[in-house]
PDB file of N, CA and C in Angstrom:
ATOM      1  N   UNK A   1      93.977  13.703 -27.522  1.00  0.00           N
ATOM      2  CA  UNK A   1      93.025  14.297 -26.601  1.00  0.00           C
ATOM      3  C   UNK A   1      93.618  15.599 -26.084  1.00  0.00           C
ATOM      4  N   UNK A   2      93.166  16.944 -26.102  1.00  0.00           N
ATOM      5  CA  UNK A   2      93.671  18.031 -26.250  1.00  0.00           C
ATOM      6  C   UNK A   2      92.671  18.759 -24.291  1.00  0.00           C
ATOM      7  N   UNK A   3      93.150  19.572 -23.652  1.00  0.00           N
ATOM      8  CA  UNK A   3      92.773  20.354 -22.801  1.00  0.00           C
ATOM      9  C   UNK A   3      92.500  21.077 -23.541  1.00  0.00           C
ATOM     10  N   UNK A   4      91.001  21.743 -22.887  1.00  0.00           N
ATOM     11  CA  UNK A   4      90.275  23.426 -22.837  1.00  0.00           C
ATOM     12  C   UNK A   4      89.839  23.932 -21.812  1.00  0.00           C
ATOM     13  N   UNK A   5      90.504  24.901 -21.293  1.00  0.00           N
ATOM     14  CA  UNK A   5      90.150  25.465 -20.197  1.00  0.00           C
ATOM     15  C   UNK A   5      88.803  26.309 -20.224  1.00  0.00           C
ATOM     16  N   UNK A   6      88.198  25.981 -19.217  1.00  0.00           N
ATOM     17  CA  UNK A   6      86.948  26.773 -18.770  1.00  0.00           C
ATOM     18  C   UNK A   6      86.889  27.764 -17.615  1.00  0.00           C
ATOM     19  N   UNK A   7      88.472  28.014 -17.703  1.00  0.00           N
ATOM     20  CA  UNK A   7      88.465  29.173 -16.710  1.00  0.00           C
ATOM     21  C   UNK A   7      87.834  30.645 -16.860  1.00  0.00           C
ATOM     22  N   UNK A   8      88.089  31.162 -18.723  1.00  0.00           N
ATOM     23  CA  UNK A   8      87.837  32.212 -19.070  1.00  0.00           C
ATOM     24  C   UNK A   8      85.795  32.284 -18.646  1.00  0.00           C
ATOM     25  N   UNK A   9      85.231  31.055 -19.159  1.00  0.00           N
ATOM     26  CA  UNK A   9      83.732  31.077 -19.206  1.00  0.00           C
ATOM     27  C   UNK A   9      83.603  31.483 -17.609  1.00  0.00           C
ATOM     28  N   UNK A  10      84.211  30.448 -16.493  1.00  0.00           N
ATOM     29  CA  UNK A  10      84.241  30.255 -15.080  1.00  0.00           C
ATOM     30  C   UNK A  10      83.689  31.727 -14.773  1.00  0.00           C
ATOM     31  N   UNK A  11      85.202  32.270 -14.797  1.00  0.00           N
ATOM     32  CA  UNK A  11      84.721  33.713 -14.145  1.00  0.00           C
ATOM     33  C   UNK A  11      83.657  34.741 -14.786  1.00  0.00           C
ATOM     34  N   UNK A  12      83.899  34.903 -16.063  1.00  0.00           N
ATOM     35  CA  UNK A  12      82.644  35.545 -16.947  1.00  0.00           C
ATOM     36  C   UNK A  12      81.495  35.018 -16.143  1.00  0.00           C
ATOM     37  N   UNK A  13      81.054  33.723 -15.622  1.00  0.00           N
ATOM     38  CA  UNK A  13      79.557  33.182 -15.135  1.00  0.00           C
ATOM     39  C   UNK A  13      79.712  33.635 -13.841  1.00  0.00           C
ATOM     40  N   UNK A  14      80.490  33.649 -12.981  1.00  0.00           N
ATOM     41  CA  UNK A  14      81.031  34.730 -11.626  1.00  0.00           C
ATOM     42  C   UNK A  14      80.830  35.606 -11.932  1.00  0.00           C
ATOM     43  N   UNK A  15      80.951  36.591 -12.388  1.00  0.00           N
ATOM     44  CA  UNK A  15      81.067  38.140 -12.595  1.00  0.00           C
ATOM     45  C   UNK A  15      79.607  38.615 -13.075  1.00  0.00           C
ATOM     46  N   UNK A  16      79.089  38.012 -13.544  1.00  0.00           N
ATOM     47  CA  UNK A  16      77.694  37.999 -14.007  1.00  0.00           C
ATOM     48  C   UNK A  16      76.833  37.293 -12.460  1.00  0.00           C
ATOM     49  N   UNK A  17      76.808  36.603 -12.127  1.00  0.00           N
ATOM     50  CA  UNK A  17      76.571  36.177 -10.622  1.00  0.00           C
ATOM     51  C   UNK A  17      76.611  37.296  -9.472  1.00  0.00           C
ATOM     52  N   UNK A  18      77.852  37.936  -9.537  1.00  0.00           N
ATOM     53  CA  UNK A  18      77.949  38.809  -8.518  1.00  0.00           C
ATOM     54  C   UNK A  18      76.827  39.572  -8.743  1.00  0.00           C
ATOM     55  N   UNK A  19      76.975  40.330 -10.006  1.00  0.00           N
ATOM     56  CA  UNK A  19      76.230  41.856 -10.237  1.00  0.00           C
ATOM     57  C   UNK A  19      74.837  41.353  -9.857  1.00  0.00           C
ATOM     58  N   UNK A  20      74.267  39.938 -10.143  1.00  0.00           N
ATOM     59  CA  UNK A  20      72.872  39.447  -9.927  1.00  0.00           C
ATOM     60  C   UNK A  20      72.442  39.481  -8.922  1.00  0.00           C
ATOM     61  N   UNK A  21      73.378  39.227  -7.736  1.00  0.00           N
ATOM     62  CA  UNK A  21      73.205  39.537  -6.288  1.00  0.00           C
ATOM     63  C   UNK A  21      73.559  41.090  -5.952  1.00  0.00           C
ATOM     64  N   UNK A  22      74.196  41.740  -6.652  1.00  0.00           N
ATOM     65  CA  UNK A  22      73.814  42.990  -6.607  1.00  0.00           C
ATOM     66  C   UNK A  22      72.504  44.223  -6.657  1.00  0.00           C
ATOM     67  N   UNK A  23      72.085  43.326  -7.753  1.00  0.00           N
ATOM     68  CA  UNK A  23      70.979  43.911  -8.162  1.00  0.00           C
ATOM     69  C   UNK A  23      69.965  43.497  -7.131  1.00  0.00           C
ATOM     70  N   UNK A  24      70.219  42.384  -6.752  1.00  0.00           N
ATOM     71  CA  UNK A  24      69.028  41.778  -6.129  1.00  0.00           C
ATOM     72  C   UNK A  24      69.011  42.600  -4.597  1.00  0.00           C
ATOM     73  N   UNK A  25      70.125  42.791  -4.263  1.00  0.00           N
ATOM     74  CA  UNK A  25      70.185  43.269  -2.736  1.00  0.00           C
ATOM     75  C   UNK A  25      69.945  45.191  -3.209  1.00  0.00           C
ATOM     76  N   UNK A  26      70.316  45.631  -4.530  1.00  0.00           N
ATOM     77  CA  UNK A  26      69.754  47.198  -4.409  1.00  0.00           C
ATOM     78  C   UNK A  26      68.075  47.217  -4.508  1.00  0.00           C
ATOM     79  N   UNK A  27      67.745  45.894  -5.418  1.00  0.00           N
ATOM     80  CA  UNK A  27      66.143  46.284  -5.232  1.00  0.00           C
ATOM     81  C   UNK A  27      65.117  45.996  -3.515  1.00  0.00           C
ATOM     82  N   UNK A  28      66.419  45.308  -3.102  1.00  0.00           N
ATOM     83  CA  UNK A  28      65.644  44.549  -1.743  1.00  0.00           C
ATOM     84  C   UNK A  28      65.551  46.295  -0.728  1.00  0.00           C
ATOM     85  N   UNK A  29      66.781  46.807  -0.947  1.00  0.00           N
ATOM     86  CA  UNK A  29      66.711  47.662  -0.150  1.00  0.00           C
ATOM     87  C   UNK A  29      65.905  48.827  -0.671  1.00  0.00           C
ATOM     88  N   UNK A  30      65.622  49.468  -1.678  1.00  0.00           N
ATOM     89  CA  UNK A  30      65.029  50.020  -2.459  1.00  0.00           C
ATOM     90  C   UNK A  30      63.935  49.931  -1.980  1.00  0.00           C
ATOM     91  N   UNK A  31      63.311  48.829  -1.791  1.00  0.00           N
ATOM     92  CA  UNK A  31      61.417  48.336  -1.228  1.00  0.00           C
ATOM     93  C   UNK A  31      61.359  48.953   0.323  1.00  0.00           C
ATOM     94  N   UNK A  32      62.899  48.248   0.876  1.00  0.00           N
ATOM     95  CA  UNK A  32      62.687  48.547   2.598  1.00  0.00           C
ATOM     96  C   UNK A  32      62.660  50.348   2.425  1.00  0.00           C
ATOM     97  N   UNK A  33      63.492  50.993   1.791  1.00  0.00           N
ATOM     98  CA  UNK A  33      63.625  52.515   1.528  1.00  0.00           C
ATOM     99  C   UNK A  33      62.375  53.168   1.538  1.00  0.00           C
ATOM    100  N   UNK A  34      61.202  52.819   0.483  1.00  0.00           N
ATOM    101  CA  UNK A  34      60.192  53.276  -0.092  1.00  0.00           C
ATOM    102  C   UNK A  34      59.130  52.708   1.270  1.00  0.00           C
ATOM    103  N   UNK A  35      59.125  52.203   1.761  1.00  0.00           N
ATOM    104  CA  UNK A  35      58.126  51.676   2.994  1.00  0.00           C
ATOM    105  C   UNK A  35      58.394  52.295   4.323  1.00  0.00           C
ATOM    106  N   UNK A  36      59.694  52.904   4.586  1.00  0.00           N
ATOM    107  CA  UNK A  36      60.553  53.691   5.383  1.00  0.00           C
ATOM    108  C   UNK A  36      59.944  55.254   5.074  1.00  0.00           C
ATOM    109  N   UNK A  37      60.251  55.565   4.075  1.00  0.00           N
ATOM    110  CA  UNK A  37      60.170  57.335   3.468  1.00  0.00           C
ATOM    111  C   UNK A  37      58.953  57.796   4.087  1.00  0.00           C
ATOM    112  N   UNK A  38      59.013  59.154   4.425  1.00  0.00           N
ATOM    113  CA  UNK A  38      57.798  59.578   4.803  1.00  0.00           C
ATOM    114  C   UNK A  38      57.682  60.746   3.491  1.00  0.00           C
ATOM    115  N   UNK A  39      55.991  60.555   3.643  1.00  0.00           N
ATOM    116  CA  UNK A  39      55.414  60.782   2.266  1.00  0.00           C
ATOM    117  C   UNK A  39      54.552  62.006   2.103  1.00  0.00           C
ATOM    118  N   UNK A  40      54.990  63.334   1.343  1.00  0.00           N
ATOM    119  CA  UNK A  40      53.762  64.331   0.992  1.00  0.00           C
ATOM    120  C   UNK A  40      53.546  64.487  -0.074  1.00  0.00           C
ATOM    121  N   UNK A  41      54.271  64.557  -0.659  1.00  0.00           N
ATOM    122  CA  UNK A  41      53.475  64.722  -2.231  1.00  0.00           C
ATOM    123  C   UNK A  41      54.372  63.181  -3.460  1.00  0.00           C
ATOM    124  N   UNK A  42      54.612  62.435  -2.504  1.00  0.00           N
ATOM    125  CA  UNK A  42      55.125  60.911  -3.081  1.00  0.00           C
ATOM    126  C   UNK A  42      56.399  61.174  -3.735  1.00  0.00           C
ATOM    127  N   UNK A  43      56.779  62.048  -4.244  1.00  0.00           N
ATOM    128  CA  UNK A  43      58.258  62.509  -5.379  1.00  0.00           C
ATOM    129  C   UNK A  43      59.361  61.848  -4.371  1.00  0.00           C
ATOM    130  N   UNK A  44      59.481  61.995  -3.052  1.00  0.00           N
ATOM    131  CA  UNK A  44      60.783  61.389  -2.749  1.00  0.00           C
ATOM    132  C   UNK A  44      60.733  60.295  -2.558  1.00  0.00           C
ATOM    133  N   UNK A  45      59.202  59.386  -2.635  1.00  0.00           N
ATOM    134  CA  UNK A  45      59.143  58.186  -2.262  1.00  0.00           C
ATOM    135  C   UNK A  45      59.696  57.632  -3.719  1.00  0.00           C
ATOM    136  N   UNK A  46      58.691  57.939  -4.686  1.00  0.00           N
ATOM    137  CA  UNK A  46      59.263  57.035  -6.306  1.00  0.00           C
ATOM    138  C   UNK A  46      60.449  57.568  -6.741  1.00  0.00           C
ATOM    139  N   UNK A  47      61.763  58.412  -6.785  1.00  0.00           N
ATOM    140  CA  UNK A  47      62.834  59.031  -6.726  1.00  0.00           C
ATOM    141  C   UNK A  47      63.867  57.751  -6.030  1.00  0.00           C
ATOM    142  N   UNK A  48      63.600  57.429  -5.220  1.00  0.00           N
ATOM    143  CA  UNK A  48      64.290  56.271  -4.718  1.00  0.00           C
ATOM    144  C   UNK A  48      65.096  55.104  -5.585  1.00  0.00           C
ATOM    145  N   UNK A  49      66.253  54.749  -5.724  1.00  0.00           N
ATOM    146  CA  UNK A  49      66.566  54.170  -7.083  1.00  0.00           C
ATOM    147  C   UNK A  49      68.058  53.482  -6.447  1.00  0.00           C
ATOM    148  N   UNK A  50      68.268  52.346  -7.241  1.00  0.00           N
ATOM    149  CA  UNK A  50      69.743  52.066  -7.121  1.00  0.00           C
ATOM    150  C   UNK A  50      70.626  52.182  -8.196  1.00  0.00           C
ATOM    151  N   UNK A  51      71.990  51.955  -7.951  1.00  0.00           N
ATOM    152  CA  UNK A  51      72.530  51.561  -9.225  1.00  0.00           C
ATOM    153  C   UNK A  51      73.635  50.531  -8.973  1.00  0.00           C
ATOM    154  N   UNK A  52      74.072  49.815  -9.860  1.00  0.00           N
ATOM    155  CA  UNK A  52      74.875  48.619  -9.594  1.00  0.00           C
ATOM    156  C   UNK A  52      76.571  49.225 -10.439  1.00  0.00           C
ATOM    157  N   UNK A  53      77.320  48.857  -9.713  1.00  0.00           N
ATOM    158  CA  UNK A  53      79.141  49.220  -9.926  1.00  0.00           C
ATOM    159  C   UNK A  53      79.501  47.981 -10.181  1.00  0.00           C
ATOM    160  N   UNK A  54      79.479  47.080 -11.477  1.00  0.00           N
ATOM    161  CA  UNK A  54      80.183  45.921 -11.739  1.00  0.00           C
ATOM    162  C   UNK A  54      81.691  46.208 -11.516  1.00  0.00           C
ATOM    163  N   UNK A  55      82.319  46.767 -11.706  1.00  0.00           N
ATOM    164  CA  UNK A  55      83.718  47.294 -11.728  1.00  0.00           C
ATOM    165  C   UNK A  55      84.457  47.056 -10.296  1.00  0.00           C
ATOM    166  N   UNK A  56      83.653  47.859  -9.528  1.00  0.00           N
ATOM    167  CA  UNK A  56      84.223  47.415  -7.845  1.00  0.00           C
ATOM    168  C   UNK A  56      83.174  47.051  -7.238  1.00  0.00           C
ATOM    169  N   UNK A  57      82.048  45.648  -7.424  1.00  0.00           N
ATOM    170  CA  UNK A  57      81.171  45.331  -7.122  1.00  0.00           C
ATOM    171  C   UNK A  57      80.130  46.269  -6.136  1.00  0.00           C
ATOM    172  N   UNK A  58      79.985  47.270  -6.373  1.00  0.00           N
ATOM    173  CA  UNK A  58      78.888  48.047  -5.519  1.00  0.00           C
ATOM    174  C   UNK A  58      77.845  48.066  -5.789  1.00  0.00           C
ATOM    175  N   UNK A  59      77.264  48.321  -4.555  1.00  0.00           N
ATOM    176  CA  UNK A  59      75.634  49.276  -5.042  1.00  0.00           C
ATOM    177  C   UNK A  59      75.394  50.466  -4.319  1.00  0.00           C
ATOM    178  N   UNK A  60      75.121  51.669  -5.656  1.00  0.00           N
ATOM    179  CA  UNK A  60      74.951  52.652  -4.547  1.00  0.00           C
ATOM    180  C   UNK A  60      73.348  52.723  -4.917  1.00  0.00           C
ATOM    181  N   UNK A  61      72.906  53.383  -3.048  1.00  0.00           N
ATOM    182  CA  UNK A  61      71.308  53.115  -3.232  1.00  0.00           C
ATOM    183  C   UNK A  61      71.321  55.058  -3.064  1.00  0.00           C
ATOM    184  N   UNK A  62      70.067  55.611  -3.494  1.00  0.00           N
ATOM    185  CA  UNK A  62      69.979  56.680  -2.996  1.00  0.00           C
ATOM    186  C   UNK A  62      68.547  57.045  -3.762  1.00  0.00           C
ATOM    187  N   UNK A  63      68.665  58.839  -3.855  1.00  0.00           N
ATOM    188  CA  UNK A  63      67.664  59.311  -4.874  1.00  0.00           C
ATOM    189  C   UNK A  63      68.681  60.743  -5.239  1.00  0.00           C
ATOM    190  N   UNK A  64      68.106  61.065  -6.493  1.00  0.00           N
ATOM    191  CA  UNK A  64      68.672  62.406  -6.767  1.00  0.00           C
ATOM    192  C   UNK A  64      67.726  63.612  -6.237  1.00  0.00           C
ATOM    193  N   UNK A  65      67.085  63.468  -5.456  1.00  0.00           N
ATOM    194  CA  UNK A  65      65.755  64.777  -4.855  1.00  0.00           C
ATOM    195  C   UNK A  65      67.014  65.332  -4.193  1.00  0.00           C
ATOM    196  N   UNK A  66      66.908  66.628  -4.181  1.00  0.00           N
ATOM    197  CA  UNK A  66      68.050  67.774  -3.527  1.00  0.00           C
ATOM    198  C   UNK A  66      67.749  67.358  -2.193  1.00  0.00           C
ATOM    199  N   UNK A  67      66.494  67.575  -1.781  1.00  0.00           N
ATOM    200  CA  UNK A  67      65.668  67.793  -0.144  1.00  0.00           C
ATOM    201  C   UNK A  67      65.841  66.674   0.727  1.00  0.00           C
ATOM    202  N   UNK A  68      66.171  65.483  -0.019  1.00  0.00           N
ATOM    203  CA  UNK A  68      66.533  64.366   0.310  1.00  0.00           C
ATOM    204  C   UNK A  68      66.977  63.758   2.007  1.00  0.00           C
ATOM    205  N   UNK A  69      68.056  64.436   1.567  1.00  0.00           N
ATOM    206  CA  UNK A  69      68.985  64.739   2.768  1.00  0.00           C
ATOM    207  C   UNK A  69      68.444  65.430   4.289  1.00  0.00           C
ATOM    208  N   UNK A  70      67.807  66.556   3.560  1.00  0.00           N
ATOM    209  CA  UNK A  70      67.435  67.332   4.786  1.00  0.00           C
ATOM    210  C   UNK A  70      66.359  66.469   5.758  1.00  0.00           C
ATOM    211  N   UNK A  71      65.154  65.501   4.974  1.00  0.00           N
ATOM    212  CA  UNK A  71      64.745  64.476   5.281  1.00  0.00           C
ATOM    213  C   UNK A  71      65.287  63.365   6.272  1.00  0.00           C
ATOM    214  N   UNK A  72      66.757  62.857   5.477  1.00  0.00           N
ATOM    215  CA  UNK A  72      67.456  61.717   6.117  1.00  0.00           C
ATOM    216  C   UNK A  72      67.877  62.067   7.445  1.00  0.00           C
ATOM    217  N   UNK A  73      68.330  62.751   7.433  1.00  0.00           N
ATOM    218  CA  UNK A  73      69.387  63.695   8.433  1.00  0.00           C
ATOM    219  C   UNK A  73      68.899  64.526   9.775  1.00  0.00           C
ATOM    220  N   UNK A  74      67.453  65.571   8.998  1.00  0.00           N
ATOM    221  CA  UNK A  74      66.722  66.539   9.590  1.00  0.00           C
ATOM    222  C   UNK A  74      68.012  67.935   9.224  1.00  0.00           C
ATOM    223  N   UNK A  75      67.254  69.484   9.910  1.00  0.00           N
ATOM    224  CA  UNK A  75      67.645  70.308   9.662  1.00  0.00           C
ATOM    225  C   UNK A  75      67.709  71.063  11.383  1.00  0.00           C
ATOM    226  N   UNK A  76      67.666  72.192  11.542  1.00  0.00           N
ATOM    227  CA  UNK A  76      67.380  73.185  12.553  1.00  0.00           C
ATOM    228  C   UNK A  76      66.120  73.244  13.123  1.00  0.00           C
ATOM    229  N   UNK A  77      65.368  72.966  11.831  1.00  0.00           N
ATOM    230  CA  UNK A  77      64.169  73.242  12.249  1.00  0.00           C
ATOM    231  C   UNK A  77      63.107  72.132  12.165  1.00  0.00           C
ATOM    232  N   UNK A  78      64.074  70.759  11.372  1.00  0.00           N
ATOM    233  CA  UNK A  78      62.834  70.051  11.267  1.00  0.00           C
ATOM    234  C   UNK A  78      63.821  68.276  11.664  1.00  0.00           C
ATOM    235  N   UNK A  79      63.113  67.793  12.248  1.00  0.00           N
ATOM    236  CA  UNK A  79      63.430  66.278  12.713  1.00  0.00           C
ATOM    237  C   UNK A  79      63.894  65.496  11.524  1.00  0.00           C
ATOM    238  N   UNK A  80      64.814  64.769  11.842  1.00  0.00           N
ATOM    239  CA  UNK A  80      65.362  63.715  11.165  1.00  0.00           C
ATOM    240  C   UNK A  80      64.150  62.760  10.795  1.00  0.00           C
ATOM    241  N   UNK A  81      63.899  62.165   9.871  1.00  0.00           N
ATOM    242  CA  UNK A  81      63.043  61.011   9.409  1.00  0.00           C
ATOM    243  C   UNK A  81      63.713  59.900   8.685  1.00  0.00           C
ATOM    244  N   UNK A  82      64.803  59.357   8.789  1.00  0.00           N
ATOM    245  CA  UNK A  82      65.707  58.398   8.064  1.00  0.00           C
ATOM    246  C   UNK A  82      64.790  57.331   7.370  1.00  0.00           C
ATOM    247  N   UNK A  83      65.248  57.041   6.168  1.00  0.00           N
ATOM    248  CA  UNK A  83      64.781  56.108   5.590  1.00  0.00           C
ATOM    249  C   UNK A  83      65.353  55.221   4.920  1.00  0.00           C
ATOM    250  N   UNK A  84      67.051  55.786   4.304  1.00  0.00           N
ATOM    251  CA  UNK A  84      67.983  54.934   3.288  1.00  0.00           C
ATOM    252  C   UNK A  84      68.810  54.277   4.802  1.00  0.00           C
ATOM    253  N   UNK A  85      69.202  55.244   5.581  1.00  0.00           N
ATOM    254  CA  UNK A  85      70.108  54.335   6.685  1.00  0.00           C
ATOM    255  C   UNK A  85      69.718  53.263   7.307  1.00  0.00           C
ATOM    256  N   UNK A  86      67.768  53.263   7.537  1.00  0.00           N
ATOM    257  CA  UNK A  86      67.667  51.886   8.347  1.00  0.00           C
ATOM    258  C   UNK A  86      67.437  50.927   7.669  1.00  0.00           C
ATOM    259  N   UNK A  87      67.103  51.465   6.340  1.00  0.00           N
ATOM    260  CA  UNK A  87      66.758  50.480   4.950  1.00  0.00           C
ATOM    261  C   UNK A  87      67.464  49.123   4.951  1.00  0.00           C
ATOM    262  N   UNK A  88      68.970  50.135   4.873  1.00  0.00           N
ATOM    263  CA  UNK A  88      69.891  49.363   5.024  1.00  0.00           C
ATOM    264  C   UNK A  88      70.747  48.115   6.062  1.00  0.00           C
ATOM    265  N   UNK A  89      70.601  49.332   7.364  1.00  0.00           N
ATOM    266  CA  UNK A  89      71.377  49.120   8.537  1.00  0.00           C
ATOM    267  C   UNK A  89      70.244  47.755   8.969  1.00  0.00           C
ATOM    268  N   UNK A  90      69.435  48.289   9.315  1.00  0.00           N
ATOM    269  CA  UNK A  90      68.023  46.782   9.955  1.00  0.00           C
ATOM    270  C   UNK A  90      67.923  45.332   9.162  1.00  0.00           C
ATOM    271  N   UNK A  91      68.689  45.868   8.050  1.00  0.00           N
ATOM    272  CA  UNK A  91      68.517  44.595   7.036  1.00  0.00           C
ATOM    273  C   UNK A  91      69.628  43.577   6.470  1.00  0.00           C
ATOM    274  N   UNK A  92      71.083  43.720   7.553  1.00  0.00           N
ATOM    275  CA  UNK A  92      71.819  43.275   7.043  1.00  0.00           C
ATOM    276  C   UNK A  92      71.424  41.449   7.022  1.00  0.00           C
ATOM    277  N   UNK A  93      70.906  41.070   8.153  1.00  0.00           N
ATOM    278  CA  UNK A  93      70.795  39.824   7.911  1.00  0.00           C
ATOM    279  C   UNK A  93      69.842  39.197   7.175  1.00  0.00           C
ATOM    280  N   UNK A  94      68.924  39.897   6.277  1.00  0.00           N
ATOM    281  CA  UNK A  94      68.392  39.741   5.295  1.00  0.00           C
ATOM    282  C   UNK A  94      69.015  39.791   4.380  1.00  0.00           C
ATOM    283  N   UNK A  95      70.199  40.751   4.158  1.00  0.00           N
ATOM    284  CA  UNK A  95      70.913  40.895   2.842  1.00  0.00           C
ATOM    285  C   UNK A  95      71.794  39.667   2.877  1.00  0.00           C
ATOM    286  N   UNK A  96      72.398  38.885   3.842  1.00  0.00           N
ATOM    287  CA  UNK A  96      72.918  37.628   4.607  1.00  0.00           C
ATOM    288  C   UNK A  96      72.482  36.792   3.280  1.00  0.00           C
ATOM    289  N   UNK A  97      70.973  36.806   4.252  1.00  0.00           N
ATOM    290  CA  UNK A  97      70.236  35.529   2.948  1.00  0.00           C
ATOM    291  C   UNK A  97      70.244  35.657   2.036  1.00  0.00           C
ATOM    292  N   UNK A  98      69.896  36.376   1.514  1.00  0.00           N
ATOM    293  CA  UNK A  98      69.904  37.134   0.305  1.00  0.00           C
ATOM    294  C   UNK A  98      71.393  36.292  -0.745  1.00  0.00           C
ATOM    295  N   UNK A  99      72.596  36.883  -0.350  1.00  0.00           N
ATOM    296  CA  UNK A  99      73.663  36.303  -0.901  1.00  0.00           C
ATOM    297  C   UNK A  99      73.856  34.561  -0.719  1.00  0.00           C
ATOM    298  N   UNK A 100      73.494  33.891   0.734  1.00  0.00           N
ATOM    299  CA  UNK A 100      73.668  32.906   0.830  1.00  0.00           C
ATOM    300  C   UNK A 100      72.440  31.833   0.072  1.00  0.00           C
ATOM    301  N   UNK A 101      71.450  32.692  -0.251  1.00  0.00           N
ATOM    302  CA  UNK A 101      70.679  31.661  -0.868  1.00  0.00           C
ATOM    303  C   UNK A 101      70.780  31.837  -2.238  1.00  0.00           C
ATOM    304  N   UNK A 102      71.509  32.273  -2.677  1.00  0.00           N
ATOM    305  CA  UNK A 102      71.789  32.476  -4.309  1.00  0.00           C
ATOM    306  C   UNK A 102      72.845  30.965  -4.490  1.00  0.00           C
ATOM    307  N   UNK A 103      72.125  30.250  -5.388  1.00  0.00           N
ATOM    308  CA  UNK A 103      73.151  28.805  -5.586  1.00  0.00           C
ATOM    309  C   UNK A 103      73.729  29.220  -7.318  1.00  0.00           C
ATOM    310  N   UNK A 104      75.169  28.810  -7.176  1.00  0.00           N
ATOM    311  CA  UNK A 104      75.977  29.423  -8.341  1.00  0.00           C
ATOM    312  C   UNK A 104      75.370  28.603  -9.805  1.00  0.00           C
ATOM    313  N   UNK A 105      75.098  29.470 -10.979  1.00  0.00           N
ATOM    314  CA  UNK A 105      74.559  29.004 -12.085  1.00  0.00           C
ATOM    315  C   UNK A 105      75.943  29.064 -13.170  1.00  0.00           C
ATOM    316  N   UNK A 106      76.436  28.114 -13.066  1.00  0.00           N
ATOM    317  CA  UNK A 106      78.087  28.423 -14.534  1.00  0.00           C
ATOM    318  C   UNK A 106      77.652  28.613 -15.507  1.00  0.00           C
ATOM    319  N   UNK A 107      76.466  27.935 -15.920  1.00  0.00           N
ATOM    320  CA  UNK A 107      75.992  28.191 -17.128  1.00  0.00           C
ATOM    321  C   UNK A 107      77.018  27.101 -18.271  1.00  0.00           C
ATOM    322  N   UNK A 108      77.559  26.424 -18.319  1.00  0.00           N
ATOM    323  CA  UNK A 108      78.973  25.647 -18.648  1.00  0.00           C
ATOM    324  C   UNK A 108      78.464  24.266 -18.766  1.00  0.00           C
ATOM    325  N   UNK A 109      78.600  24.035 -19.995  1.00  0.00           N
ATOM    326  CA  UNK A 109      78.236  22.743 -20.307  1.00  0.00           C
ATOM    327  C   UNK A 109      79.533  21.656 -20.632  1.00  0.00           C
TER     328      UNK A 109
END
């Protein structure tokens, strides 16, 4: 009767797990983002996008619109209208659930 470790599968089904809750928490915020944005000709609303960092488990949320910023932030001349900061910030205990209701799948028979 011989041992086989199922450590190598273990973490492979972890690591794949994480990024799933990754993804899941860039699209969650992504929705709060796009319902946040204020809207004139819609480009910075659908521009809105995440991306997932398996490597050092991140997510960065943002958009590539230049004007973006001047939006988030405001300028001299024009008021702040934030939309990625409260996306985020208002929603941590949603993002809470979010991770805690994810039940682990090994996939490991």
């Amino acid at each position: 009767m011989g041992f086989e470790s199922n450590l190598p599968a273990m973490k492979k089904a972890i690591e794949k797990q994480q990024v799933d809750i990754l993804k899941a928490i860039g699209l969650f915020i992504d929705g709060e983002a796009v319902l946040r944005v204020p809207v004139d000709t819609g480009n910075l609303r659908s521009s809105i996008t995440h991306k997932v960092n398996a490597g050092n488990k991140s997510v960065v949320l943002g958009t590539p619109v230049e004007y973006a910023i001047f939006v988030e932030k405001g300028t001299g001349k024009s008021v702040a209208q934030p939309f990625l900061t409260p996306a985020l910030e208002e929603n941590f205990g949603k993002i809470k659930k979010i991770v805690k209701g994810v039940k682990f799948k090994h996939g490991i028979t």
